[in-house]
Protein backbone atom coordinates (compact mmCIF):
# COMPACT_ATOMS: atom_id res chain seq x y z
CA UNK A 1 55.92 -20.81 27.77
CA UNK A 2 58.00 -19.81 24.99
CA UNK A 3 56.30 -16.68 22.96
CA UNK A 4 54.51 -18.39 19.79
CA UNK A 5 56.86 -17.64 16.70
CA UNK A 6 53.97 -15.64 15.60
CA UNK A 7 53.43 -13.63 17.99
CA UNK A 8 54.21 -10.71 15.82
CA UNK A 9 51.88 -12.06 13.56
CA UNK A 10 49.08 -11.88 15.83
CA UNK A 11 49.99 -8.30 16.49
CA UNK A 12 49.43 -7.36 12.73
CA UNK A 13 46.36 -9.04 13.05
CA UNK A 14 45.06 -7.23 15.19
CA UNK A 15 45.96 -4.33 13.56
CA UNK A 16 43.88 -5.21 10.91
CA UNK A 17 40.74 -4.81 12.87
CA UNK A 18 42.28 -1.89 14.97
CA UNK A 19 39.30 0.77 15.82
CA UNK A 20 41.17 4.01 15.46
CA UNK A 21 39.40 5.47 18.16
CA UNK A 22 42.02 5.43 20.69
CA UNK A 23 44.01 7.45 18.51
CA UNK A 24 42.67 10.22 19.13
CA UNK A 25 43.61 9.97 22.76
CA UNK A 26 46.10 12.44 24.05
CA UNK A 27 50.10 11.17 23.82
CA UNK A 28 50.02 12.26 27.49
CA UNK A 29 48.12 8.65 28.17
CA UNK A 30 51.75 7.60 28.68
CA UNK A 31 52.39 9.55 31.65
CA UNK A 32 51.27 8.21 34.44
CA UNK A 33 53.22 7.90 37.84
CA UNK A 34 56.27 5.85 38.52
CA UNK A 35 59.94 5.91 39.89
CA UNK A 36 62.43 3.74 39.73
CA UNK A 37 65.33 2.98 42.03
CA UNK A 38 68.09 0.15 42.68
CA UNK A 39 68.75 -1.83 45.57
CA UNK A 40 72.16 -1.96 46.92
CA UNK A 41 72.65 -5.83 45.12
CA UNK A 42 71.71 -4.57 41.96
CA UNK A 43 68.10 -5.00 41.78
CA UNK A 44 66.35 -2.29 39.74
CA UNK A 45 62.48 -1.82 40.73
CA UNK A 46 60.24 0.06 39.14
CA UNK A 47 57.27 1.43 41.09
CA UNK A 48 53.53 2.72 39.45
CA UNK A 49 51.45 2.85 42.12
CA UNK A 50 47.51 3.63 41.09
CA UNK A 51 44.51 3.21 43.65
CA UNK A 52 42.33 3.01 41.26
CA UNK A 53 43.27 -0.27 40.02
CA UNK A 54 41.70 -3.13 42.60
CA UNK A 55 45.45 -5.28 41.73
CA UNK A 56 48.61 -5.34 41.47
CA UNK A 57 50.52 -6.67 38.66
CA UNK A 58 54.05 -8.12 39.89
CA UNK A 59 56.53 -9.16 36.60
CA UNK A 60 60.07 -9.33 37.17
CA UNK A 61 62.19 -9.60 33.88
CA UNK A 62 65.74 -11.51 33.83
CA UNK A 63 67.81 -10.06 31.51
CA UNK A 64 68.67 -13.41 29.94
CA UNK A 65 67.30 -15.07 26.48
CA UNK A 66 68.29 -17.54 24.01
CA UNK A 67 70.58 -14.66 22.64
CA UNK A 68 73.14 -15.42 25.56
CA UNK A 69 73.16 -19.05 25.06
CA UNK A 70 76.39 -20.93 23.16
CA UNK A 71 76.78 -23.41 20.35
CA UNK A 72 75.53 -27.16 21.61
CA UNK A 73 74.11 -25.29 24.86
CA UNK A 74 70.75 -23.62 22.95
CA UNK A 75 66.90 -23.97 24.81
CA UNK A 76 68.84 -22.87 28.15
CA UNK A 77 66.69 -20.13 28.80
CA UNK A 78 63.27 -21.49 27.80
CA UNK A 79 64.21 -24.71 30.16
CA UNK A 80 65.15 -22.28 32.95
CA UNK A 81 61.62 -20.65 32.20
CA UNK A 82 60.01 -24.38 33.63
CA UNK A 83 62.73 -24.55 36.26
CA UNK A 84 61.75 -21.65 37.61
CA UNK A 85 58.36 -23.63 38.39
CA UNK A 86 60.01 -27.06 39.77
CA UNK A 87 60.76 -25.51 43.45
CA UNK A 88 63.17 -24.00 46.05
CA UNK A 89 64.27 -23.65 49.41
CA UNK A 90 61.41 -22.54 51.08
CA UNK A 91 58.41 -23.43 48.44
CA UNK A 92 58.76 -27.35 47.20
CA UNK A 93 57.45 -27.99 44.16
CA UNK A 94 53.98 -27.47 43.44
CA UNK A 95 54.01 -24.60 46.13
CA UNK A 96 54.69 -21.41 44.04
CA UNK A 97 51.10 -21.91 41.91
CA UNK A 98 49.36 -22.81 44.55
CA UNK A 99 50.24 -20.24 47.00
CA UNK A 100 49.10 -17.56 44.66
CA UNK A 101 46.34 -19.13 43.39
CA UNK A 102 44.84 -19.85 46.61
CA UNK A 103 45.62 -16.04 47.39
CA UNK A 104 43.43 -15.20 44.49
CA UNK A 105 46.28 -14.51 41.92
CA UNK A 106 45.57 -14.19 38.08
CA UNK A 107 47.49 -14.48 35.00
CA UNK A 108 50.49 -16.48 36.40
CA UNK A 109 52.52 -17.72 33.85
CA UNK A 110 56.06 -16.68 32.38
CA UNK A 111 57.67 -16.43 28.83
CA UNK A 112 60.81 -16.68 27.34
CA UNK A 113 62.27 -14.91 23.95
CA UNK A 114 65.37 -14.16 22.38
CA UNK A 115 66.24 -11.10 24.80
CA UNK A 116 64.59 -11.80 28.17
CA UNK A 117 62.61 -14.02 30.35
CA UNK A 118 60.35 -12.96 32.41
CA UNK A 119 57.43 -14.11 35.16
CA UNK A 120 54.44 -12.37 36.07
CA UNK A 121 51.03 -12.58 37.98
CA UNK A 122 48.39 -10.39 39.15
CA UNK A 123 47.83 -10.35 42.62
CA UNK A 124 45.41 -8.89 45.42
CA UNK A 125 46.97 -6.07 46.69
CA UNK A 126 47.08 -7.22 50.62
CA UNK A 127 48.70 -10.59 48.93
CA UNK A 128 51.64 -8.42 47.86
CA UNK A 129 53.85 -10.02 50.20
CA UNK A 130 53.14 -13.09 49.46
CA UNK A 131 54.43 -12.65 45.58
CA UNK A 132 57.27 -10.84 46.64
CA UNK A 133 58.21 -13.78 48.77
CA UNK A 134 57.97 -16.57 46.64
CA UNK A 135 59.82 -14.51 43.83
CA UNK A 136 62.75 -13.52 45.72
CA UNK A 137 62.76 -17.02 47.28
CA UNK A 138 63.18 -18.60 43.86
CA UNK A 139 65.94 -16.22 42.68
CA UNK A 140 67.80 -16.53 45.88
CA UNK A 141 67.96 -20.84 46.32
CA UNK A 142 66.19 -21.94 43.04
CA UNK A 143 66.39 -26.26 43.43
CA UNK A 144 68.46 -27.39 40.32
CA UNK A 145 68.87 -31.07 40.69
CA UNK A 146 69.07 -34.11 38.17
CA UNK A 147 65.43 -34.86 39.07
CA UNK A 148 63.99 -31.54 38.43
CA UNK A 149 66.16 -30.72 35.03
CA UNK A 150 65.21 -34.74 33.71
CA UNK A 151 61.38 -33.84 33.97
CA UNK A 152 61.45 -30.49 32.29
CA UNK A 153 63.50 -31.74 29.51
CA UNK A 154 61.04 -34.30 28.60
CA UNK A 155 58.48 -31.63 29.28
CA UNK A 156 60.23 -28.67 26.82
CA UNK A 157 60.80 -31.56 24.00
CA UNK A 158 57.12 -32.37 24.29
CA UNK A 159 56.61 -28.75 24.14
CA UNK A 160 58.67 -28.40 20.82
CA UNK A 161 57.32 -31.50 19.02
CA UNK A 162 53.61 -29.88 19.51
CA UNK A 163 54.31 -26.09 18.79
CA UNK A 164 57.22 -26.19 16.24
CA UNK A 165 57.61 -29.77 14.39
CA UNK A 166 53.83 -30.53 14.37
CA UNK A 167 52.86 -26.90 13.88
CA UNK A 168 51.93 -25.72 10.82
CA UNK A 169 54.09 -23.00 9.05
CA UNK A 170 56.06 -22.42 12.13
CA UNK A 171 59.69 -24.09 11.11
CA UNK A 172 59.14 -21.96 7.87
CA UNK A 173 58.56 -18.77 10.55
CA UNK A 174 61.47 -20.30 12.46
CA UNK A 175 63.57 -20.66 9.31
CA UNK A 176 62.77 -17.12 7.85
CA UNK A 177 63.43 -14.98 11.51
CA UNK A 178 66.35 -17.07 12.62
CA UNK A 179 68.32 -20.13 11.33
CA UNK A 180 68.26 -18.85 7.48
CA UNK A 181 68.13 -14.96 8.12
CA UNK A 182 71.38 -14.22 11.07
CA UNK A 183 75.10 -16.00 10.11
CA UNK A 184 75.55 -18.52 12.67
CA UNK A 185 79.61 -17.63 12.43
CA UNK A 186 78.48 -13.56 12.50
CA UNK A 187 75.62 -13.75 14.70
CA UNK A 188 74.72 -16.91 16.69
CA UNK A 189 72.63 -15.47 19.57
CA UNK A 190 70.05 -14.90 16.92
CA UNK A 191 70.89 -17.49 14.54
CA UNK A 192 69.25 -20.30 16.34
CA UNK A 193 65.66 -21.02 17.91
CA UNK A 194 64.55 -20.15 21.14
CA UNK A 195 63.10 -23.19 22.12
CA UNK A 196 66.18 -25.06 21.22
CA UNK A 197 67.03 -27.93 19.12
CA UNK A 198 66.26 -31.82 20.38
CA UNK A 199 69.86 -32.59 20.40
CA UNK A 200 71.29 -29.84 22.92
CA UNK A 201 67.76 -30.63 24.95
CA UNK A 202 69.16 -34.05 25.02
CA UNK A 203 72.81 -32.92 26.00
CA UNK A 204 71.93 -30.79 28.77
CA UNK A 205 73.98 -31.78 31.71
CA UNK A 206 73.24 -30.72 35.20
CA UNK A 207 76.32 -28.83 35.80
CA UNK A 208 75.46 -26.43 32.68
CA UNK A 209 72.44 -25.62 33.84
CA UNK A 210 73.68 -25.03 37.50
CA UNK A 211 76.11 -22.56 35.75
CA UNK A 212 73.74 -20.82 33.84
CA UNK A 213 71.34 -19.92 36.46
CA UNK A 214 74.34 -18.50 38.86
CA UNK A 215 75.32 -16.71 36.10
CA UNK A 216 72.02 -14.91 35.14
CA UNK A 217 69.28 -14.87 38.01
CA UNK A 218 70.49 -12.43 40.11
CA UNK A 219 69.13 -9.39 41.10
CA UNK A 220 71.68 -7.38 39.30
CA UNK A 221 70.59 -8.72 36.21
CA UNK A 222 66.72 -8.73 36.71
CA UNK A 223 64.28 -5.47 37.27
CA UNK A 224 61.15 -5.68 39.56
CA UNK A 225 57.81 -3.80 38.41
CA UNK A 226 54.71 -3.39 40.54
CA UNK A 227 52.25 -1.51 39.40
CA UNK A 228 49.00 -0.99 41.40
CA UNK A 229 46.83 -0.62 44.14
CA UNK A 230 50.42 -0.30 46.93
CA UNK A 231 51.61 2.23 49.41
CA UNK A 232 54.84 3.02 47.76
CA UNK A 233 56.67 3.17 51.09
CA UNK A 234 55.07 -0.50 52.27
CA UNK A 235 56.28 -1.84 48.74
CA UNK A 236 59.87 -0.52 49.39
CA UNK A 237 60.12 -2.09 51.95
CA UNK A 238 58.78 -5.28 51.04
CA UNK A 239 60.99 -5.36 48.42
CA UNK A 240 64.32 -4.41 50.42
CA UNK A 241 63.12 -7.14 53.06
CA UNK A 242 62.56 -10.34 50.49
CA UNK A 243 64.92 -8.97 47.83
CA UNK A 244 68.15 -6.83 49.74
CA UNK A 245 69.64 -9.95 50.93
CA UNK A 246 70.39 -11.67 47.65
CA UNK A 247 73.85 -11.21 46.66
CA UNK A 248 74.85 -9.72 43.38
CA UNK A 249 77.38 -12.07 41.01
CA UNK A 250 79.55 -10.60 38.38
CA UNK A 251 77.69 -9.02 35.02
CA UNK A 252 76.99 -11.52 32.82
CA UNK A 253 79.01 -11.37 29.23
CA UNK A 254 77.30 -9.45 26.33
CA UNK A 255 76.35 -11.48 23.15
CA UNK A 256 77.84 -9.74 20.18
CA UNK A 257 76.66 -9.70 16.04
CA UNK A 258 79.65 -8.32 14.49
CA UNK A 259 78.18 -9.80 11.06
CA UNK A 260 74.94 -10.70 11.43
CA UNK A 261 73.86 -10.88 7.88
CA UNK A 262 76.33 -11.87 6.27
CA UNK A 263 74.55 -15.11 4.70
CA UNK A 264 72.08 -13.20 2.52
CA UNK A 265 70.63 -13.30 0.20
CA UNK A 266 69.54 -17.02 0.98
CA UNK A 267 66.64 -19.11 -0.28
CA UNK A 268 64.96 -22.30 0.81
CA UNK A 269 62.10 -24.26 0.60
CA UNK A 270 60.18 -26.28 2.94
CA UNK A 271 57.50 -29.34 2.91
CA UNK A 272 55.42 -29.04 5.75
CA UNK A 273 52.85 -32.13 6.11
CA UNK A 274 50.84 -29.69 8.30
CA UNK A 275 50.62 -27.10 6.16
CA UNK A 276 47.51 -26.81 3.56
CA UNK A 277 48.35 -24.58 1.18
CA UNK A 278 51.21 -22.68 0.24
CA UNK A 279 53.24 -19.45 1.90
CA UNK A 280 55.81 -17.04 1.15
CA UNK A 281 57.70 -15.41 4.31
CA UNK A 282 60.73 -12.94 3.61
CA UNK A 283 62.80 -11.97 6.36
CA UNK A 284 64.81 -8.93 6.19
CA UNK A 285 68.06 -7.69 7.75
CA UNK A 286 67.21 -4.56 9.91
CA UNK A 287 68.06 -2.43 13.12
CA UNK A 288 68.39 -2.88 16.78
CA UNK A 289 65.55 -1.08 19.43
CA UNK A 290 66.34 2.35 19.12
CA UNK A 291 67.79 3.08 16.28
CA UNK A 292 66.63 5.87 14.46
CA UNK A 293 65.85 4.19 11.53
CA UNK A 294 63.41 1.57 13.42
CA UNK A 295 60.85 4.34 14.21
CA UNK A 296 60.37 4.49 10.52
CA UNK A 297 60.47 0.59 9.85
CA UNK A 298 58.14 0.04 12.27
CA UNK A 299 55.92 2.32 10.53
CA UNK A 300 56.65 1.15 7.06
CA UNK A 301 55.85 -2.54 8.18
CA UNK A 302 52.17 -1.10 9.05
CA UNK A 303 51.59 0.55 5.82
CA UNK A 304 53.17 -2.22 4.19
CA UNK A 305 51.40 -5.24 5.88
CA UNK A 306 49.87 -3.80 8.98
CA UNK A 307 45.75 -3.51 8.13
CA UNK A 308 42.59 -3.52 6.09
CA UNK A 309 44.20 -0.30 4.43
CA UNK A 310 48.00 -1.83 3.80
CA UNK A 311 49.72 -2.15 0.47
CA UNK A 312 49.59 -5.82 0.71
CA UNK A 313 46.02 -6.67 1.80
CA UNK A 314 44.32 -4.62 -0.74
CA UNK A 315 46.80 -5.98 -3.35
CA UNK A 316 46.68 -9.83 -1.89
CA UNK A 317 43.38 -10.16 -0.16
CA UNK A 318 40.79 -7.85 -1.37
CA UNK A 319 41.80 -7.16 -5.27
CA UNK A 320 43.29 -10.15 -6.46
CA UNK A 321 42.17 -12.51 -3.86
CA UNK A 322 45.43 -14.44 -4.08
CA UNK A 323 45.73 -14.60 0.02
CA UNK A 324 43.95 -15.74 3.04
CA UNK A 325 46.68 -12.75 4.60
CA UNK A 326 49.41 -10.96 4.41
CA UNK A 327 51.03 -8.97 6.76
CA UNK A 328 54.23 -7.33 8.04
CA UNK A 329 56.28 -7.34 11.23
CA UNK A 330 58.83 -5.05 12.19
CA UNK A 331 60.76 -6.71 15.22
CA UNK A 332 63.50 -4.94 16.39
CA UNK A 333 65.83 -6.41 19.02
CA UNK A 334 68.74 -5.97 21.08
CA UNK A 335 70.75 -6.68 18.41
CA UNK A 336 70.09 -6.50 14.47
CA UNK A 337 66.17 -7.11 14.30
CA UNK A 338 64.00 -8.54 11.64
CA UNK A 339 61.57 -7.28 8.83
CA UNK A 340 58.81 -10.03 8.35
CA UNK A 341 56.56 -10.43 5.54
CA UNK A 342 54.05 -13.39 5.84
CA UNK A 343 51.96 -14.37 3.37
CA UNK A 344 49.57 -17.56 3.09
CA UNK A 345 48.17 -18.18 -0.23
CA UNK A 346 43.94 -18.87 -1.45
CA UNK A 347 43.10 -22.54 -2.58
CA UNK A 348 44.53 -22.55 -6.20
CA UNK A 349 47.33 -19.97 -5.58
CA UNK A 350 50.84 -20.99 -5.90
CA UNK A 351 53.74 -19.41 -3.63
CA UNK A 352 55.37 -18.09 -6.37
CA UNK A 353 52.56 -16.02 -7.57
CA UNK A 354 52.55 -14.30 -3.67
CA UNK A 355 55.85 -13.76 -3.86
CA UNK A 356 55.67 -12.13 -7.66
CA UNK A 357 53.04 -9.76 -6.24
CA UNK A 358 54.32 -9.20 -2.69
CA UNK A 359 58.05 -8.03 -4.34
CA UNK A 360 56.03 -5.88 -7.15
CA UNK A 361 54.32 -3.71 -4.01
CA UNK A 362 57.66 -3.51 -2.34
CA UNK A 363 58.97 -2.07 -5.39
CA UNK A 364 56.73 0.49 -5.91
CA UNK A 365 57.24 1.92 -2.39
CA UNK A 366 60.67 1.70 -3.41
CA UNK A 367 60.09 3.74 -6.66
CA UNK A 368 57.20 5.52 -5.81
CA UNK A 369 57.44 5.72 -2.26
CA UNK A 370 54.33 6.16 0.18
CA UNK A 371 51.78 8.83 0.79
CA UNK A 372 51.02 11.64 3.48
CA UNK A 373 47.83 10.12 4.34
CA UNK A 374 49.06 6.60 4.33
CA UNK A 375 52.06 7.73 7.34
CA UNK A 376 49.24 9.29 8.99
CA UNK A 377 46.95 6.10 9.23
CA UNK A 378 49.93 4.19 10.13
CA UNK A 379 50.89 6.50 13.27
CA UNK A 380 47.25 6.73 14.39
CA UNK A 381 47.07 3.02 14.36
CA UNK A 382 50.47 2.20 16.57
CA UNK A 383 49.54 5.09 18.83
CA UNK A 384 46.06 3.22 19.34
CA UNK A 385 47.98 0.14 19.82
CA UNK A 386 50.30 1.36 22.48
CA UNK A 387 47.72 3.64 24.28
CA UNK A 388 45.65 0.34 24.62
CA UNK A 389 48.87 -1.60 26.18
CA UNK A 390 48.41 0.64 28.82
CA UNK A 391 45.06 0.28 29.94
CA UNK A 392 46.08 -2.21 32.22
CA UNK A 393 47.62 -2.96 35.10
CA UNK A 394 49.89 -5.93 33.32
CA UNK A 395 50.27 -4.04 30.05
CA UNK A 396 51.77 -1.07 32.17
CA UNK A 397 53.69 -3.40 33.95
CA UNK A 398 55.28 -5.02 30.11
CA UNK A 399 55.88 -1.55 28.84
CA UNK A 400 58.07 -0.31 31.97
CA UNK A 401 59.99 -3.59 31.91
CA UNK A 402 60.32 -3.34 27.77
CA UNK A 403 62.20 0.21 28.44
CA UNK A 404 63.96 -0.90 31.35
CA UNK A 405 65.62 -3.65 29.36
CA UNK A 406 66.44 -2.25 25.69
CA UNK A 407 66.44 1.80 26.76
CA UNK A 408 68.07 1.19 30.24
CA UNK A 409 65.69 3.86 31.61
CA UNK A 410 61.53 3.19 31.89
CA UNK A 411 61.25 6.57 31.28
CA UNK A 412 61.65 6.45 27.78
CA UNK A 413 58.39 5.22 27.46
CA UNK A 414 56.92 8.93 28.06
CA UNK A 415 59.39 10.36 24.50
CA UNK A 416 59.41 7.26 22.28
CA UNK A 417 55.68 7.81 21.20
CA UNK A 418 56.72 11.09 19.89
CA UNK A 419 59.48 9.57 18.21
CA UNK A 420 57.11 7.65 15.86
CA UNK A 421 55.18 10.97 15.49
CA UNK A 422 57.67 12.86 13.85
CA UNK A 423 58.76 10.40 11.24
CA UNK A 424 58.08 11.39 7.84
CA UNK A 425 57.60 10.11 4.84
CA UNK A 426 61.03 10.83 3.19
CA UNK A 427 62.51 8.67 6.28
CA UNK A 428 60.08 6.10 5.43
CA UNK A 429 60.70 5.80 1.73
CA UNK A 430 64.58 6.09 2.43
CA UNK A 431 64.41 2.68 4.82
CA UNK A 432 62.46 0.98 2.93
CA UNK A 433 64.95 1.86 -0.23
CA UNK A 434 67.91 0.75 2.46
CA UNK A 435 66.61 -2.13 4.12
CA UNK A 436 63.72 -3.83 1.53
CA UNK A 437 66.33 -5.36 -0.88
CA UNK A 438 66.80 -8.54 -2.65
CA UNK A 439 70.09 -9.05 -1.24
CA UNK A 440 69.15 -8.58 2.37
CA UNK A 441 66.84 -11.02 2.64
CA UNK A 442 66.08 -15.03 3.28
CA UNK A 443 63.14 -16.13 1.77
CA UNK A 444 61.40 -19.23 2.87
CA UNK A 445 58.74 -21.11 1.01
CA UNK A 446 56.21 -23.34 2.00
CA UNK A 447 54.84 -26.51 0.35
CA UNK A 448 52.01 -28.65 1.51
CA UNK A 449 53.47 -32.29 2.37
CA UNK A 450 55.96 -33.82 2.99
CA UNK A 451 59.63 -33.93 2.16
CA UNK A 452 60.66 -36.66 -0.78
């Protein structure tokens, strides 16, 4: 499955009712045990072995999204993500699931965004084998035929009519983040949805889709994390015995966003039949994974729109009761990211009224800029959130593969928190001058019903 369009959304969220608890655990949370290593093809792996988790959590990310699809070619990646699914040389149809389920595994599933896909599962830990199998067995003679790629089109359209056309709010989420934010000349691997439009769903030709999977599932282009109960010596060898023999194709080409912005400012309004009451989103231009000024951004967006205690829910919410929410998101990518407001208005509350106060809150951190003691809430409550993501096996498992792909190195993970800890609040108050700006911006409004 695709990730929902607010999945950033539901992050904030559950910020909002973030115990601040785990804060006060050590940075040194993030240090646990793990090397990583590539096979002679290519493959990197990434090894965190822990006996004192009963599991194993197996995810291996392809470093392919919708950002490396072309014009009249988009949804390539999510389709691939079912594909993946419909069988291969040595597991027919049906067999992948079932194998692991009947083994016991959990949490089998896969997801697709605009800079990866990936597929995971949790697994006992003397059914190792048996994941490692089936995995490398699909990358190496995945079946791509008429048959297969006919059902999963029907499948991913169904898919889109039920969680983007007959969603509510989301086209206005997709419209804000993608299609009216990034240039489609300057910037098309962002510029369009992940899920892809009906048309190029409908266009899809076998031999495309042939191409695209020799050209991006590979082992050269994918990384391998286990984290678990394993014998790191067993698991290297697993992994050279199901994986070693895949051969490596050439690197893939880079997407590039030599003007990624260049549409804004832009405005646009949308009926949505679904929708019940009105919404202002604004989407801003900002920085790649990284960057030094996304530390800060990421911050700013919590303070901003990131709890109980932001800017915009005591504003919104609690004083003036204009809002059923409003929160923040920053998302940074590969490439130029995005700065999300989101705000859904009360029963008698009109979008523009959101949007007066929302841009009269932005402006005073802009004039004003923000306090000591609203930074420090703000790091407390991301360090909370990212000591939490690793309290699992899985959530270990995502954060490697997250560093792996935008950092090149899963080590980062053990600097970056510290990175967020030494922001202050000049750096905040000078991106949100830089990057919180009328003209870098789409705006999307919402209207209950439909379009005359």
């Amino acid at each position: 499955m695709i990730p929902s369009p607010v999945r950033g959304l539901a992050a904030a969220l559950v910020l909002m009712g973030a115990a601040t608890s785990a804060a006060a655990q050590s940075a040194s949370s993030v240090n646990f045990p793990f090397e990583t290593y590539r096979l002679e093809n290519g493959l990197r792996v990434v090894l965190a072995p822990d006996r004192n988790t009963p599991v194993v959590a197996v995810n291996l990310w392809y470093d392919v999204g919708s950002r490396n699809e072309r014009q009249g070619r988009t949804g390539f990646a999510h389709l691939f993500e079912h594909m993946m699914f419909e069988g291969s040389a040595n597991a027919p149809k049906g067999d992948h699931s079932r194998l692991l389920q009947g083994a016991g595994a959990t949490g089998l599933n896969a997801s697709t965004a605009e800079d990866r896909t990936n597929y995971y599962q949790v697994v006992p830990p003397n059914r190792l084998n048996l994941a490692l199998w089936l995995e490398s067995d699909r990358m190496r003679s995945l079946k791509v035929e008429p048959a297969q790629l006919a059902n999963q089109q029907e499948i991913v359209k169904e898919e889109r009519r039920l969680r983007v056309d007959n969603a509510p709010y989301t086209r206005s989420l997709l419209a804000a983040t993608s299609t009216g934010l990034y240039s489609t000349e300057g910037c098309f691997p962002y510029a369009h949805e992940v899920i892809g439009s009906m048309d190029d769903l409908n266009a899809a030709r076998i031999e495309d889709v042939q191409q695209f999977f020799r050209t991006y599932y590979a082992p050269n282009n994918a990384t391998l994390t286990l984290v678990g109960d394993f014998d790191p010596a067993a698991a290297r060898q697993m992994v050279q015995q199901y994986f070693g023999g895949i051969p490596r194709v050439e690197t893939p080409p880079r997407p590039e966003c030599p003007q990624p912005f260049s549409g804004l400012p832009r405005r646009d309004t949308i009926s949505d039949p679904n929708a019940t009451l009105p919404a202002f989103m604004a989407a801003y231009g900002s920085v790649a994974v990284g960057d030094k000024d996304s530390y800060a951004l990421d911050l700013l967006s919590v303070i901003l729109g990131g709890g109980r205690s932001s800017r915009l829910n005591q504003r919104l919410v609690r004083t003036e009761r204009a809002a059923a929410f409003a929160v923040t998101q920053s998302d940074t990518r590969r490439g130029p990211g995005v700065f999300l407001v989101h705000v859904r208005a009360n029963p008698g509350v009109d979008a523009a009224r959101l949007e007066t106060i929302t841009d009269e809150e932005i402006a005073r951190i802009v004039r004003e800029g923000v306090t000591e003691a609203e930074l420090s809430r703000a790091r407390n409550q991301y360090r909370a959130r990212f000591v939490r993501t690793l309290q699992t096996a899985m959530g270990k498992a995502e954060t490697l593969q997250r560093y792996a792909l935008y950092f090149d190195d899963p080590a980062a993970l053990r600097t970056d928190l510290d990175r967020y800890l030494a922001v202050s609040v000049a750096d905040v108050n000078r991106v949100a001058r830089q990057y919180l700006t009328p003209q870098n911006r789409a705006v999307v409004i919402t209207l209950p019903g439909r379009t005359q």
